[in-house]
PDB file of N, CA and C in Angstrom:
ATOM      1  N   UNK A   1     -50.017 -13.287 -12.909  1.00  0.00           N
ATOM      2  CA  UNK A   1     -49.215 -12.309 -12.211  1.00  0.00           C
ATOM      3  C   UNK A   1     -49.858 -11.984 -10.869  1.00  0.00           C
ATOM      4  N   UNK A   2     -49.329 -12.172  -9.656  1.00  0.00           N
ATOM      5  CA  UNK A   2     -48.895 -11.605  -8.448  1.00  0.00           C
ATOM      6  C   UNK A   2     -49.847 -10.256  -8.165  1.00  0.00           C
ATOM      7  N   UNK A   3     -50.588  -9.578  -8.050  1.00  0.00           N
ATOM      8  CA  UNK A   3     -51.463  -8.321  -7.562  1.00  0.00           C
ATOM      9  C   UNK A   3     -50.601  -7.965  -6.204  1.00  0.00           C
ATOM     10  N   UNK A   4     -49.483  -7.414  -5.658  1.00  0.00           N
ATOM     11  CA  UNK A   4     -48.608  -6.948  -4.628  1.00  0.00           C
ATOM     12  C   UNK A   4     -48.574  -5.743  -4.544  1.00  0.00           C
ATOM     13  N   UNK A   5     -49.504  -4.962  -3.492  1.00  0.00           N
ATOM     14  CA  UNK A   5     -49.746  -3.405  -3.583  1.00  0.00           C
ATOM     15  C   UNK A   5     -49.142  -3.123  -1.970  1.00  0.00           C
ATOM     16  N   UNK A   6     -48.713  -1.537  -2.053  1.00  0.00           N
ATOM     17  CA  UNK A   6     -47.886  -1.375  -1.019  1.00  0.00           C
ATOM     18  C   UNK A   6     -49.202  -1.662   0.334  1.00  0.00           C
ATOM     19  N   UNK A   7     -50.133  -1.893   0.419  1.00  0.00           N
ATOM     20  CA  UNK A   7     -50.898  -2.532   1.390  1.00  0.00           C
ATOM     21  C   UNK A   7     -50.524  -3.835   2.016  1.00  0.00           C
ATOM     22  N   UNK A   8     -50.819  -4.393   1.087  1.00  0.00           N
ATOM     23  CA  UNK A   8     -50.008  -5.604   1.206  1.00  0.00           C
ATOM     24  C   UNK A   8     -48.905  -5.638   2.312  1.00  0.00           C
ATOM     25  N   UNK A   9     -47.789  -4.904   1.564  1.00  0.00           N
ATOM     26  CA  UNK A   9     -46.283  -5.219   2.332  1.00  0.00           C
ATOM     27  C   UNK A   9     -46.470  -4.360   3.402  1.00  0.00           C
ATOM     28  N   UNK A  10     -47.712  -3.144   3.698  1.00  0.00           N
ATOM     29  CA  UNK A  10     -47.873  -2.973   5.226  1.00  0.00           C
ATOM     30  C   UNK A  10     -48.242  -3.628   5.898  1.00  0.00           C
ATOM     31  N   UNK A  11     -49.617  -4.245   5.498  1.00  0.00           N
ATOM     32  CA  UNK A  11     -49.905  -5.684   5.973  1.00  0.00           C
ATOM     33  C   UNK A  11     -49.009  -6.826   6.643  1.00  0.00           C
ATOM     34  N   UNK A  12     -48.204  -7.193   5.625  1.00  0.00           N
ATOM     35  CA  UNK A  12     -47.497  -7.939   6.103  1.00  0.00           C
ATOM     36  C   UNK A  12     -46.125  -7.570   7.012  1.00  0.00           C
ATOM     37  N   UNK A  13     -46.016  -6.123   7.167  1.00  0.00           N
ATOM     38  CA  UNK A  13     -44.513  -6.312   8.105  1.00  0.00           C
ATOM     39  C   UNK A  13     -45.913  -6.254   9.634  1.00  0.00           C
ATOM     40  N   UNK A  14     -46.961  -6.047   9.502  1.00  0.00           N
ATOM     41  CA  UNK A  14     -48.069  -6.105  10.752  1.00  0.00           C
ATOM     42  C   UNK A  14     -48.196  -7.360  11.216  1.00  0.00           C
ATOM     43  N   UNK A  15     -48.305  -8.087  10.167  1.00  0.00           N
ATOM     44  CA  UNK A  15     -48.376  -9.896  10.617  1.00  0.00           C
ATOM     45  C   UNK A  15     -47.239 -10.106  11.322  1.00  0.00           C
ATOM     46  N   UNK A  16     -45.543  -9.976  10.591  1.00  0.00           N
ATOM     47  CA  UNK A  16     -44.784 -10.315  11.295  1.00  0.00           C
ATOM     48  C   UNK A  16     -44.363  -9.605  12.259  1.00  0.00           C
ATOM     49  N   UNK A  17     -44.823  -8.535  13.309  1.00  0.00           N
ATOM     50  CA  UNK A  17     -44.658  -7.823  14.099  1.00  0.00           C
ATOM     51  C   UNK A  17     -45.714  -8.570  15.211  1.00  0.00           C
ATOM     52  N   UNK A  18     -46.807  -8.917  15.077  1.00  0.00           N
ATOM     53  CA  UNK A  18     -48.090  -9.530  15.381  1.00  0.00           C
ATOM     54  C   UNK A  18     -47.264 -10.919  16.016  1.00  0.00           C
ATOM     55  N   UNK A  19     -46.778 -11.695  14.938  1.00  0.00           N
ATOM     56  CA  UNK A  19     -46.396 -13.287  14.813  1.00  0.00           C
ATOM     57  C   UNK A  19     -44.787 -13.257  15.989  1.00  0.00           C
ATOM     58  N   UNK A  20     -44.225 -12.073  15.656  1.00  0.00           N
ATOM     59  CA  UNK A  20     -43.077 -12.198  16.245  1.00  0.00           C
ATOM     60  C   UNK A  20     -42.948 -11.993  17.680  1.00  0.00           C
ATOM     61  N   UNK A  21     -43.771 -10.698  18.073  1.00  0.00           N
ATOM     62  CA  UNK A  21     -43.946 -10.758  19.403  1.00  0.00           C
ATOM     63  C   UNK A  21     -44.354 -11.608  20.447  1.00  0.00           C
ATOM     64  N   UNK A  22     -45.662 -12.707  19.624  1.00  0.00           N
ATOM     65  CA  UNK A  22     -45.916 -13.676  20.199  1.00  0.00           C
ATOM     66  C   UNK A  22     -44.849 -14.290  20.435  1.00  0.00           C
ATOM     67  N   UNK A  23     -43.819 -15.058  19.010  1.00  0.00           N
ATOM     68  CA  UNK A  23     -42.890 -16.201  19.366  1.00  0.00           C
ATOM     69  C   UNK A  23     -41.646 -15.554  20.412  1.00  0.00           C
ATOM     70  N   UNK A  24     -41.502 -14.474  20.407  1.00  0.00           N
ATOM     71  CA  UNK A  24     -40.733 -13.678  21.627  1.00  0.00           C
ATOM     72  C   UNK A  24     -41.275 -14.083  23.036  1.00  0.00           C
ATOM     73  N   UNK A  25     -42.910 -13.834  23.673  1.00  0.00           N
ATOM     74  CA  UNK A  25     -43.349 -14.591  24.327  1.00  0.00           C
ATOM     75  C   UNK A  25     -43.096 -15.693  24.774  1.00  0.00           C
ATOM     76  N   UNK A  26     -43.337 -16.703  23.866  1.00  0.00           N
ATOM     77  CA  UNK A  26     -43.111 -18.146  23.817  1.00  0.00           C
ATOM     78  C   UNK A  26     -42.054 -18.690  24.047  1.00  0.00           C
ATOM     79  N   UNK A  27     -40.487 -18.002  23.787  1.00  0.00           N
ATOM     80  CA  UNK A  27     -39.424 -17.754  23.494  1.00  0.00           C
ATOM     81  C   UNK A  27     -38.652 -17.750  25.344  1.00  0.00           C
ATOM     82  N   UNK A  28     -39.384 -16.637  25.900  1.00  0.00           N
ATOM     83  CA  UNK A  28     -39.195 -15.919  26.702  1.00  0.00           C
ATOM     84  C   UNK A  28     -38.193 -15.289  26.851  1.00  0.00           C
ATOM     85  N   UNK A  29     -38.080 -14.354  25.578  1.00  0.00           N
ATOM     86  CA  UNK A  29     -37.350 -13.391  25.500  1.00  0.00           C
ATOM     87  C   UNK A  29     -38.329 -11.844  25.239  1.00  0.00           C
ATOM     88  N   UNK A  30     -39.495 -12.144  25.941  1.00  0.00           N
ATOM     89  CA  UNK A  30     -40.146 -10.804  26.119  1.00  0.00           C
ATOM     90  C   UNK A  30     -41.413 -11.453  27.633  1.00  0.00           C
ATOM     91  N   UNK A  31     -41.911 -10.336  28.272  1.00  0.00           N
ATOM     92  CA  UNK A  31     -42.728 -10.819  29.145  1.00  0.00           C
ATOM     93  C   UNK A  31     -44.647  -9.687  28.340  1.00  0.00           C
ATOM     94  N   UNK A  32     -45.170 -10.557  29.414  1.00  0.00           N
ATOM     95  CA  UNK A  32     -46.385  -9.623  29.077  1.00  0.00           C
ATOM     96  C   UNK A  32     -46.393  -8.446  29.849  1.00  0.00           C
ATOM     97  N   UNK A  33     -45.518  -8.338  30.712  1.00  0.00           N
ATOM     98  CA  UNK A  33     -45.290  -6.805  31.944  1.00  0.00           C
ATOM     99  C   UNK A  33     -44.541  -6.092  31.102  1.00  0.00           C
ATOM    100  N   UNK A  34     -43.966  -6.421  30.096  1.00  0.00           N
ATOM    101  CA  UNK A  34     -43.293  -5.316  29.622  1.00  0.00           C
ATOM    102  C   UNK A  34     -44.421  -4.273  28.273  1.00  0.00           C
ATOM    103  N   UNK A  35     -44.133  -3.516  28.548  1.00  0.00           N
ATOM    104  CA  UNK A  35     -44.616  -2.403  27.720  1.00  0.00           C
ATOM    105  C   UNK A  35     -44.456  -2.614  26.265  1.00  0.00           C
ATOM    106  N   UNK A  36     -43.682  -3.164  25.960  1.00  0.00           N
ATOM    107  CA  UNK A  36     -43.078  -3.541  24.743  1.00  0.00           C
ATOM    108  C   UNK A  36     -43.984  -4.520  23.837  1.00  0.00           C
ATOM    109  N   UNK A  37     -44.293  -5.498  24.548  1.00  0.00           N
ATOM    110  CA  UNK A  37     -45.121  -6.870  24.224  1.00  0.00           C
ATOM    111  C   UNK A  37     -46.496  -6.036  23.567  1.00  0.00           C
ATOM    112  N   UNK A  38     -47.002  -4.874  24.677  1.00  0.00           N
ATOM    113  CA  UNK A  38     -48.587  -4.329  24.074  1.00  0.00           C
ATOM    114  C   UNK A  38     -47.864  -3.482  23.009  1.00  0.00           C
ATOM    115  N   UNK A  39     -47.280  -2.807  23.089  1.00  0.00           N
ATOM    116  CA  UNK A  39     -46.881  -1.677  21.758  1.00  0.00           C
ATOM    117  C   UNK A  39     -46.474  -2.400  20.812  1.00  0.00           C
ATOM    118  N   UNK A  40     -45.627  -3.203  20.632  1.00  0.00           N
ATOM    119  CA  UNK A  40     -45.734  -4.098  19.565  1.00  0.00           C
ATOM    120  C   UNK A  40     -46.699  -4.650  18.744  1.00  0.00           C
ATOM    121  N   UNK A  41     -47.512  -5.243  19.271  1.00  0.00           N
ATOM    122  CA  UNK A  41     -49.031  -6.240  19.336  1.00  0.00           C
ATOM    123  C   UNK A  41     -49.963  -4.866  18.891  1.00  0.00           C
ATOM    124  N   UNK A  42     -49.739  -3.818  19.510  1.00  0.00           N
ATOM    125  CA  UNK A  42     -50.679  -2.931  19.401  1.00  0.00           C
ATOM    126  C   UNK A  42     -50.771  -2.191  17.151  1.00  0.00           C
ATOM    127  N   UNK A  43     -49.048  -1.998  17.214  1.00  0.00           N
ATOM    128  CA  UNK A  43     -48.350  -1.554  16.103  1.00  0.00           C
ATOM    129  C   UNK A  43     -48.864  -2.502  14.789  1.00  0.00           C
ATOM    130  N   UNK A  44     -48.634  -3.480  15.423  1.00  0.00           N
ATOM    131  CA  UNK A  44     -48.670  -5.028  14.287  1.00  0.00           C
ATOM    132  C   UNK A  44     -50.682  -4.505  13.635  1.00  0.00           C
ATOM    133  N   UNK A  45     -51.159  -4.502  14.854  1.00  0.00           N
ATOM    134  CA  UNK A  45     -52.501  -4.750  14.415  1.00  0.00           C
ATOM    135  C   UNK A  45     -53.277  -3.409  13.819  1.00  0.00           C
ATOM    136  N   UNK A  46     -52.341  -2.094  13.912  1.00  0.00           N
ATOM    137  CA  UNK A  46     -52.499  -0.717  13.519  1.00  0.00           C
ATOM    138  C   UNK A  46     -52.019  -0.831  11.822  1.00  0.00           C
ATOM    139  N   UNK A  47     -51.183  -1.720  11.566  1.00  0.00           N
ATOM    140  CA  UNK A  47     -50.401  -1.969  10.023  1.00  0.00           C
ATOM    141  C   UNK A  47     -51.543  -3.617   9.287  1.00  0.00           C
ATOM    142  N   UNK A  48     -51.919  -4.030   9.830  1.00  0.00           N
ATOM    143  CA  UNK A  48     -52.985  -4.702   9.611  1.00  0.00           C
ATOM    144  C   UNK A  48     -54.188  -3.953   9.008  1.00  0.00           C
ATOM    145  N   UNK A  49     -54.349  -3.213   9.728  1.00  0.00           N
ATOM    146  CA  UNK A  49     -55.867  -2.425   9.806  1.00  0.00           C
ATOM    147  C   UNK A  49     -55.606  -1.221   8.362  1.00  0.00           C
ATOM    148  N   UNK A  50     -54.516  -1.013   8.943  1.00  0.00           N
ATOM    149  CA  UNK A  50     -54.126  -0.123   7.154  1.00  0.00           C
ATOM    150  C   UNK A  50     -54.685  -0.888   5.545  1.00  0.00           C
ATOM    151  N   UNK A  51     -53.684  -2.170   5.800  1.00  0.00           N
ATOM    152  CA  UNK A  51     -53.941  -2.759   4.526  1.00  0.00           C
ATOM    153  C   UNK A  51     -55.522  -3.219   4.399  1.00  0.00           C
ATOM    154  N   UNK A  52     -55.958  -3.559   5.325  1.00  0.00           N
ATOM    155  CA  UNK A  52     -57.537  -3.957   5.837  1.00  0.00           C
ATOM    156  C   UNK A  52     -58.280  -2.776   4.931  1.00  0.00           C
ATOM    157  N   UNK A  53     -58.194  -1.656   5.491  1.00  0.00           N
ATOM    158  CA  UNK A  53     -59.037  -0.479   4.547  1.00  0.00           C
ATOM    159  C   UNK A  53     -58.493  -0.202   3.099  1.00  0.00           C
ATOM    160  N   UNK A  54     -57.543  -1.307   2.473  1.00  0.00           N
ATOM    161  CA  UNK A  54     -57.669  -0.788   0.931  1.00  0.00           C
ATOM    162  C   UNK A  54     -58.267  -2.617   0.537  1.00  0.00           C
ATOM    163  N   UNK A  55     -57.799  -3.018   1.352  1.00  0.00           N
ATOM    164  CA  UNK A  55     -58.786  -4.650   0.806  1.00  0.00           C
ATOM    165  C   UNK A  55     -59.298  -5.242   1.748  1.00  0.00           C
ATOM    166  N   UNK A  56     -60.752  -5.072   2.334  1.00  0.00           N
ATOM    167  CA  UNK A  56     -61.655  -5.025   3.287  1.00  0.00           C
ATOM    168  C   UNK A  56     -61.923  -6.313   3.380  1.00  0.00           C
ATOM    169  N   UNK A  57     -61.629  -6.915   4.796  1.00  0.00           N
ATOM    170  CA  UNK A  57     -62.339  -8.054   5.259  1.00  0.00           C
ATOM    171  C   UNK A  57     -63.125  -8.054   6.221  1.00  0.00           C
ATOM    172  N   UNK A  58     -64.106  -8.090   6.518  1.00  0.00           N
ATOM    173  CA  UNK A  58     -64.892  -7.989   7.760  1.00  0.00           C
ATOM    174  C   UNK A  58     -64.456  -8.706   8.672  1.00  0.00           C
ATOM    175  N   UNK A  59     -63.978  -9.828   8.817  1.00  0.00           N
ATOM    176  CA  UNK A  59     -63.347 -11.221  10.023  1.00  0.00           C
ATOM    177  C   UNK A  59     -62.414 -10.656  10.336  1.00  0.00           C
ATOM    178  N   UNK A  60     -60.971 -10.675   9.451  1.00  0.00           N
ATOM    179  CA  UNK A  60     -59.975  -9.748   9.786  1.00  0.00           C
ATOM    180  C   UNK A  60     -60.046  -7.802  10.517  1.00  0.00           C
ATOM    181  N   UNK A  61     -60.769  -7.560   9.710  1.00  0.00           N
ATOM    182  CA  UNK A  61     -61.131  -6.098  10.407  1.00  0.00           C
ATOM    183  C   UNK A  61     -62.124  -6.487  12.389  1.00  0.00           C
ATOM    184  N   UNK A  62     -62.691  -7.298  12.099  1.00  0.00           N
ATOM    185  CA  UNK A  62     -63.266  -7.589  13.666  1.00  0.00           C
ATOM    186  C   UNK A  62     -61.926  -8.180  14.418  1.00  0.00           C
ATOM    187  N   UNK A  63     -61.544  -8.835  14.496  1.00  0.00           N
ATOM    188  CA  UNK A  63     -60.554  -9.474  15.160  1.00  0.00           C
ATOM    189  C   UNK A  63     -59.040  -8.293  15.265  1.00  0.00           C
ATOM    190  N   UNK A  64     -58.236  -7.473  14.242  1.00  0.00           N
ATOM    191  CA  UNK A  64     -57.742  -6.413  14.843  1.00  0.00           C
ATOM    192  C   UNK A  64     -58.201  -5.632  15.164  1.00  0.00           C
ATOM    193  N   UNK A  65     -59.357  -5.030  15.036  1.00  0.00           N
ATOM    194  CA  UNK A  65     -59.981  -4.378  16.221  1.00  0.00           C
ATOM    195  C   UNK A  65     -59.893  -4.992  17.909  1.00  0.00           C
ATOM    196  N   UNK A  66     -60.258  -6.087  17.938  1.00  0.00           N
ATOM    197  CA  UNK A  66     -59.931  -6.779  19.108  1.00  0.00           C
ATOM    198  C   UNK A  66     -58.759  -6.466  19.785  1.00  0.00           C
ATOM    199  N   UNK A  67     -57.973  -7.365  18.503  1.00  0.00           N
ATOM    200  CA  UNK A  67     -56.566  -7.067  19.057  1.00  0.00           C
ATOM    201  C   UNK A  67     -55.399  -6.047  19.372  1.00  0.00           C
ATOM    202  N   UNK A  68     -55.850  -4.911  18.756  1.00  0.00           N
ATOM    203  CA  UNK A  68     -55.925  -3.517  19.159  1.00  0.00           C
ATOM    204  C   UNK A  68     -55.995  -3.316  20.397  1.00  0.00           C
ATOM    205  N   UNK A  69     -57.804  -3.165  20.786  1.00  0.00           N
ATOM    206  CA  UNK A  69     -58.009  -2.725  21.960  1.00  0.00           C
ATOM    207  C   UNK A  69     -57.468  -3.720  23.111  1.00  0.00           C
ATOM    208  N   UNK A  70     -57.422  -4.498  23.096  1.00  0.00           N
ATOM    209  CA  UNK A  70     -56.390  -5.400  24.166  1.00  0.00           C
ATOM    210  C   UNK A  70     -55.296  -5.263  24.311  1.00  0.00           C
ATOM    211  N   UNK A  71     -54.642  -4.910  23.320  1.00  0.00           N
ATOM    212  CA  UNK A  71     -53.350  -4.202  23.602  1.00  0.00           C
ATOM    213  C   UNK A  71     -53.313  -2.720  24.034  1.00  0.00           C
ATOM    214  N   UNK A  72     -53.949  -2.019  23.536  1.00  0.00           N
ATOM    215  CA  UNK A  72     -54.407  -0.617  23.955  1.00  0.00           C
ATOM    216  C   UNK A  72     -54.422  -0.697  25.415  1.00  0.00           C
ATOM    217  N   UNK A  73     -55.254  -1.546  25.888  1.00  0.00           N
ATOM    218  CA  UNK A  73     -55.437  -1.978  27.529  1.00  0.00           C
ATOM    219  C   UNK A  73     -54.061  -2.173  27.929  1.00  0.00           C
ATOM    220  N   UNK A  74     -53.714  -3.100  27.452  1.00  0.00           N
ATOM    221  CA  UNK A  74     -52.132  -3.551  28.617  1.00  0.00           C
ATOM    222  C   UNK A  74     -51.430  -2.440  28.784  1.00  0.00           C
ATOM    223  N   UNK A  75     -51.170  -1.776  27.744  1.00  0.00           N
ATOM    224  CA  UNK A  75     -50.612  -0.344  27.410  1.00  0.00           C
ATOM    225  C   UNK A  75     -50.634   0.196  28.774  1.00  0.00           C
ATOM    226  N   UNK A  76     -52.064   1.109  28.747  1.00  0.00           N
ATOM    227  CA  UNK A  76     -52.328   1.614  30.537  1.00  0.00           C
ATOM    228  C   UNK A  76     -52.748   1.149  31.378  1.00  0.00           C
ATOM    229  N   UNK A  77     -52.295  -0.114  31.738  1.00  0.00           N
ATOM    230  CA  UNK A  77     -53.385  -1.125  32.569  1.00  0.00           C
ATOM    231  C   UNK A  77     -52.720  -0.898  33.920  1.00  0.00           C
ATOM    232  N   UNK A  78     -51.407  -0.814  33.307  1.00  0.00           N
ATOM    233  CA  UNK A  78     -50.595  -1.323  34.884  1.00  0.00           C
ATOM    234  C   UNK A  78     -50.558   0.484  35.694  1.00  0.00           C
ATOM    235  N   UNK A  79     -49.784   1.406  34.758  1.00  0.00           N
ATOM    236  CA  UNK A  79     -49.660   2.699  35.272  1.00  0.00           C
ATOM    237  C   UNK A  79     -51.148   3.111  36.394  1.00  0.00           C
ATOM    238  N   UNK A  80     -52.012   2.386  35.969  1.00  0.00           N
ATOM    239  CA  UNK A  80     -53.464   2.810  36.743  1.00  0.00           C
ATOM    240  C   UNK A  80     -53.629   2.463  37.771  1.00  0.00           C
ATOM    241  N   UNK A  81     -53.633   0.984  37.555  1.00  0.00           N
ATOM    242  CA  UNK A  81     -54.108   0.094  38.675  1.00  0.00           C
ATOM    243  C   UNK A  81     -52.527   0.071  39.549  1.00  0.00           C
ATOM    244  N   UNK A  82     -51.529   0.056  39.157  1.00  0.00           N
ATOM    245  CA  UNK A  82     -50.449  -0.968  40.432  1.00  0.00           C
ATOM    246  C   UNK A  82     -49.418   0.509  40.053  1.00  0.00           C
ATOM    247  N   UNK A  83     -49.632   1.460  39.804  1.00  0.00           N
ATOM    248  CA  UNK A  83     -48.415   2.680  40.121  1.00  0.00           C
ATOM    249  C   UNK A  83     -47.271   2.516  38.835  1.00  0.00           C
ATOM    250  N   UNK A  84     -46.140   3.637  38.452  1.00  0.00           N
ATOM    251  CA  UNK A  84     -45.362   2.953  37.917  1.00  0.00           C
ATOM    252  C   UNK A  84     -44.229   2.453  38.702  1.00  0.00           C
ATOM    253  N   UNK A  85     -43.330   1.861  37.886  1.00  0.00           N
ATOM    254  CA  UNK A  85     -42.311   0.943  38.748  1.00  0.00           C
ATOM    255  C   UNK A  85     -42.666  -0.658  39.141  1.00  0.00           C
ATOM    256  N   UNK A  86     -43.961  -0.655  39.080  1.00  0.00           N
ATOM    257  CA  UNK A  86     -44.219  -2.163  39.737  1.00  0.00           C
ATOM    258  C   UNK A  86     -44.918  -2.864  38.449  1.00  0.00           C
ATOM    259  N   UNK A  87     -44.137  -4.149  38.883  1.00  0.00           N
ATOM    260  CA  UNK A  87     -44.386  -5.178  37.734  1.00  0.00           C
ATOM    261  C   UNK A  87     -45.665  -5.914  37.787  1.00  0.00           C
ATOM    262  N   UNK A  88     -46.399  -6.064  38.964  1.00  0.00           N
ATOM    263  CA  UNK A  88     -47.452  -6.186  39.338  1.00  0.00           C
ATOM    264  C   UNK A  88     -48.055  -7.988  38.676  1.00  0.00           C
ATOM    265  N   UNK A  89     -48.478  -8.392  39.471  1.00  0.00           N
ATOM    266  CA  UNK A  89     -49.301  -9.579  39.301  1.00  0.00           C
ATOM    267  C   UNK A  89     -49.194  -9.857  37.784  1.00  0.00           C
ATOM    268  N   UNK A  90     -48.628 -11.399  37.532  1.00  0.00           N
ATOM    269  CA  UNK A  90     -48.997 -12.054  36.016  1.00  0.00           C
ATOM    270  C   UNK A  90     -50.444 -12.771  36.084  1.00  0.00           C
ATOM    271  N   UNK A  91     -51.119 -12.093  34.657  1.00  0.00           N
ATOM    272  CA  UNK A  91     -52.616 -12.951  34.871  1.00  0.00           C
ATOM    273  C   UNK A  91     -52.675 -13.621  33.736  1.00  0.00           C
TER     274      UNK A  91
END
């Protein structure tokens, strides 16, 4: 039998929030200037980190941490540096 705890299925709508935004990317039906792309990415890896603290991985817990704070960044990256309104330089 299956061990499926509601961690888990937070976990996993994080992966596919994580997985989807990328293929949206890829897709180009989302950009990285949009706000959307980090809050997403940001969300995915906040529902990760949930299920992470009831079944602890250290690799996984280092890496959304990462991916967190990199999204955390894009978040206020642009309002700082380039004003709002401007779409500002793709890097």
């Amino acid at each position: 039998m299956i061990d499926y705890g509601w961690h888990d299925l937070v976990g996993n709508i994080g992966v596919v929030l994580v997985i989807g935004t990328y293929l949206g990317l890829q897709m180009g039906r989302m950009s990285i200037n949009d706000h959307a792309y980090s809050a997403l990415n940001a969300a995915g890896a906040i529902l990760i980190l949930v299920s992470l603290a009831v079944d602890f991985n250290l690799s996984s817990f280092i890496i959304e941490i990462v991916w967190l704070s990199i999204s955390v960044y894009g978040l206020f990256r642009r309002p700082v540096n380039e004003g709002p309104g401007s779409a500002g330089p793709v890097r």
